[in-house]
C-alpha atoms as a PDB file:
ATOM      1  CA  UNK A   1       5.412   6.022 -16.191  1.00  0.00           C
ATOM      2  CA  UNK A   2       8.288   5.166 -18.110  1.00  0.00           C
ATOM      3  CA  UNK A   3      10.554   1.854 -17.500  1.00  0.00           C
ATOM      4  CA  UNK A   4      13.131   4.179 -16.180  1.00  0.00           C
ATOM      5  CA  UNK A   5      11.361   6.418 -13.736  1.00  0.00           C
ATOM      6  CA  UNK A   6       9.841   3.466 -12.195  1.00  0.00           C
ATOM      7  CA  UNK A   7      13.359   1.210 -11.812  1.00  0.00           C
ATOM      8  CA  UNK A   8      15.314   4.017 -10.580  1.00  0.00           C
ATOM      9  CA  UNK A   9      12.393   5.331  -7.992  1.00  0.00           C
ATOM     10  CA  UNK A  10      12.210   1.473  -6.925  1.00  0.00           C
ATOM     11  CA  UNK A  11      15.773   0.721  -7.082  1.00  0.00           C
ATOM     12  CA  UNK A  12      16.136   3.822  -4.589  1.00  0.00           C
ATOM     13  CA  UNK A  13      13.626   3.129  -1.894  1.00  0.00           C
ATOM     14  CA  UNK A  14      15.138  -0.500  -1.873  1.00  0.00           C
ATOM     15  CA  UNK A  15      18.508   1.044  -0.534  1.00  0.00           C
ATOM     16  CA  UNK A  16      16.051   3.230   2.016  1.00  0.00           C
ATOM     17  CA  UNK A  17      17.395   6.607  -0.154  1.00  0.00           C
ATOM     18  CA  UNK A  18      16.356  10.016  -0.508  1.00  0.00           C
ATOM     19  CA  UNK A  19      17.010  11.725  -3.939  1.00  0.00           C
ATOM     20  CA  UNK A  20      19.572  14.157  -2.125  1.00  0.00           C
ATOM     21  CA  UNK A  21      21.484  10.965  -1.186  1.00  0.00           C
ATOM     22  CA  UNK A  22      20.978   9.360  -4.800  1.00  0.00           C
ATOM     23  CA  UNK A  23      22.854  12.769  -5.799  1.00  0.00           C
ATOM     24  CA  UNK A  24      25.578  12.535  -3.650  1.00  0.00           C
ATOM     25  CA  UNK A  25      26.329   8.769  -3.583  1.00  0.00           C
ATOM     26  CA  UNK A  26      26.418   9.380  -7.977  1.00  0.00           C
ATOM     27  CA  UNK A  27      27.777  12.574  -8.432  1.00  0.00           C
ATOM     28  CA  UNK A  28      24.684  13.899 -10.172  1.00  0.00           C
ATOM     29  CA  UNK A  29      22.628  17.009  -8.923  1.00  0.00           C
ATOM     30  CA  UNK A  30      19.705  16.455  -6.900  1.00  0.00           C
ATOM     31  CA  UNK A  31      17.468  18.015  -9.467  1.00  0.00           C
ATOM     32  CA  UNK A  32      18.361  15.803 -11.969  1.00  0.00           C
ATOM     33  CA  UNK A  33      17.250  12.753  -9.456  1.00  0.00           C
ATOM     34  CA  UNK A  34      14.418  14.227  -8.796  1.00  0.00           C
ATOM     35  CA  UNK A  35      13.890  14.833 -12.835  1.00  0.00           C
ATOM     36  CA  UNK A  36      14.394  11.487 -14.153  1.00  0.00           C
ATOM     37  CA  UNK A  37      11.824  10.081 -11.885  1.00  0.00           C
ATOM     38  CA  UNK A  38       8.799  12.490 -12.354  1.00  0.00           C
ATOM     39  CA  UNK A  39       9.908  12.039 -16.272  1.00  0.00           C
ATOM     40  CA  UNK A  40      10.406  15.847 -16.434  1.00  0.00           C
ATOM     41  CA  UNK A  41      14.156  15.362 -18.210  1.00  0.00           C
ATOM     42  CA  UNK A  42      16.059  12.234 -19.818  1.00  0.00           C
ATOM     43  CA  UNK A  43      18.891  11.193 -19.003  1.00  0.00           C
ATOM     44  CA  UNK A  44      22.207  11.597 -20.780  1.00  0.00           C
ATOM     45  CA  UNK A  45      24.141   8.018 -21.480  1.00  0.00           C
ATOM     46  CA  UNK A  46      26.831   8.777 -18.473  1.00  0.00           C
ATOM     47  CA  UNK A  47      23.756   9.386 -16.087  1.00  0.00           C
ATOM     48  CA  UNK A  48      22.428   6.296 -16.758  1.00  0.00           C
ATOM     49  CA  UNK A  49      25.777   4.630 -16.615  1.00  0.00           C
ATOM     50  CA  UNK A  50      26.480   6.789 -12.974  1.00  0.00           C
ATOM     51  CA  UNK A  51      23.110   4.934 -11.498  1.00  0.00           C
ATOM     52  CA  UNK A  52      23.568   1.392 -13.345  1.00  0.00           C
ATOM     53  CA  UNK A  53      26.801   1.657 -11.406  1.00  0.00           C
ATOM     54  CA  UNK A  54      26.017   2.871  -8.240  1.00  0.00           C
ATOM     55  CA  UNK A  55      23.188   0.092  -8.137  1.00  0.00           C
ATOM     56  CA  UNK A  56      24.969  -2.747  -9.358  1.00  0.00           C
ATOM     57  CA  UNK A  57      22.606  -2.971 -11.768  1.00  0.00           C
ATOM     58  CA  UNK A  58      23.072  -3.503 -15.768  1.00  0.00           C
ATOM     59  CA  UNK A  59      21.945  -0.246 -17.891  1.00  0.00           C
ATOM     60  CA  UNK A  60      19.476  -3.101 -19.926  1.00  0.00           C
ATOM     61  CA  UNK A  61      17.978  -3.449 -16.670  1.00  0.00           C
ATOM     62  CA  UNK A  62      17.195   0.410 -15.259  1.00  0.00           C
ATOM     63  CA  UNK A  63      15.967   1.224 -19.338  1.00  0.00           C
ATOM     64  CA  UNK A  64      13.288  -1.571 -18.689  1.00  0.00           C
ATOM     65  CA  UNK A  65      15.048  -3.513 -21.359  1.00  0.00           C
ATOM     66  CA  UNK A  66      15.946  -6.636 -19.107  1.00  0.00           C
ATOM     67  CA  UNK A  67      14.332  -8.374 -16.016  1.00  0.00           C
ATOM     68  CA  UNK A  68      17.782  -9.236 -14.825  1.00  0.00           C
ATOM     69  CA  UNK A  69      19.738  -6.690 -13.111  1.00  0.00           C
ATOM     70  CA  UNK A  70      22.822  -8.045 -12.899  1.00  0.00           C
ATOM     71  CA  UNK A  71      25.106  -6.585 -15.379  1.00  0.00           C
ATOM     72  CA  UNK A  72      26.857  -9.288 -17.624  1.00  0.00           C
ATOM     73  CA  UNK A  73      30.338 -10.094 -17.594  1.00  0.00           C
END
């Protein structure tokens, strides 16, 4: 399972969401949601900037690049 897939499945249950809510709180389709975690698509560069946002997270951090997930000022 890729960095992604995980973080954004984990990063989800943590705010007690479905993937139909993931869509609608980010303005992304629900298939896509449910894409990006069973690694069946990637995800364009404003996807990933749609959930880093929506989580309060930093992009480096939902890639798997950083352990910190709070974006850097």
């Amino acid at each position: 399972m890729s960095a992604f897939s995980e973080r954004l499945r984990e990063l989800r249950a943590s705010k007690n969401l479905t993937q139909k809510q993931l869509a609608e709180g980010t303005g992304l389709s629900e298939r896509a949601c449910q894409s990006y975690e069973l690694e069946i698509r990637e995800p364009t560069l404003g996807s990933i900037n749609k959930l880093a946002d929506f989580f309060e997270v930093s992009t480096d951090y939902l890639l798997g690049r950083s352990d910190n997930p709070k974006p850097q000022k």
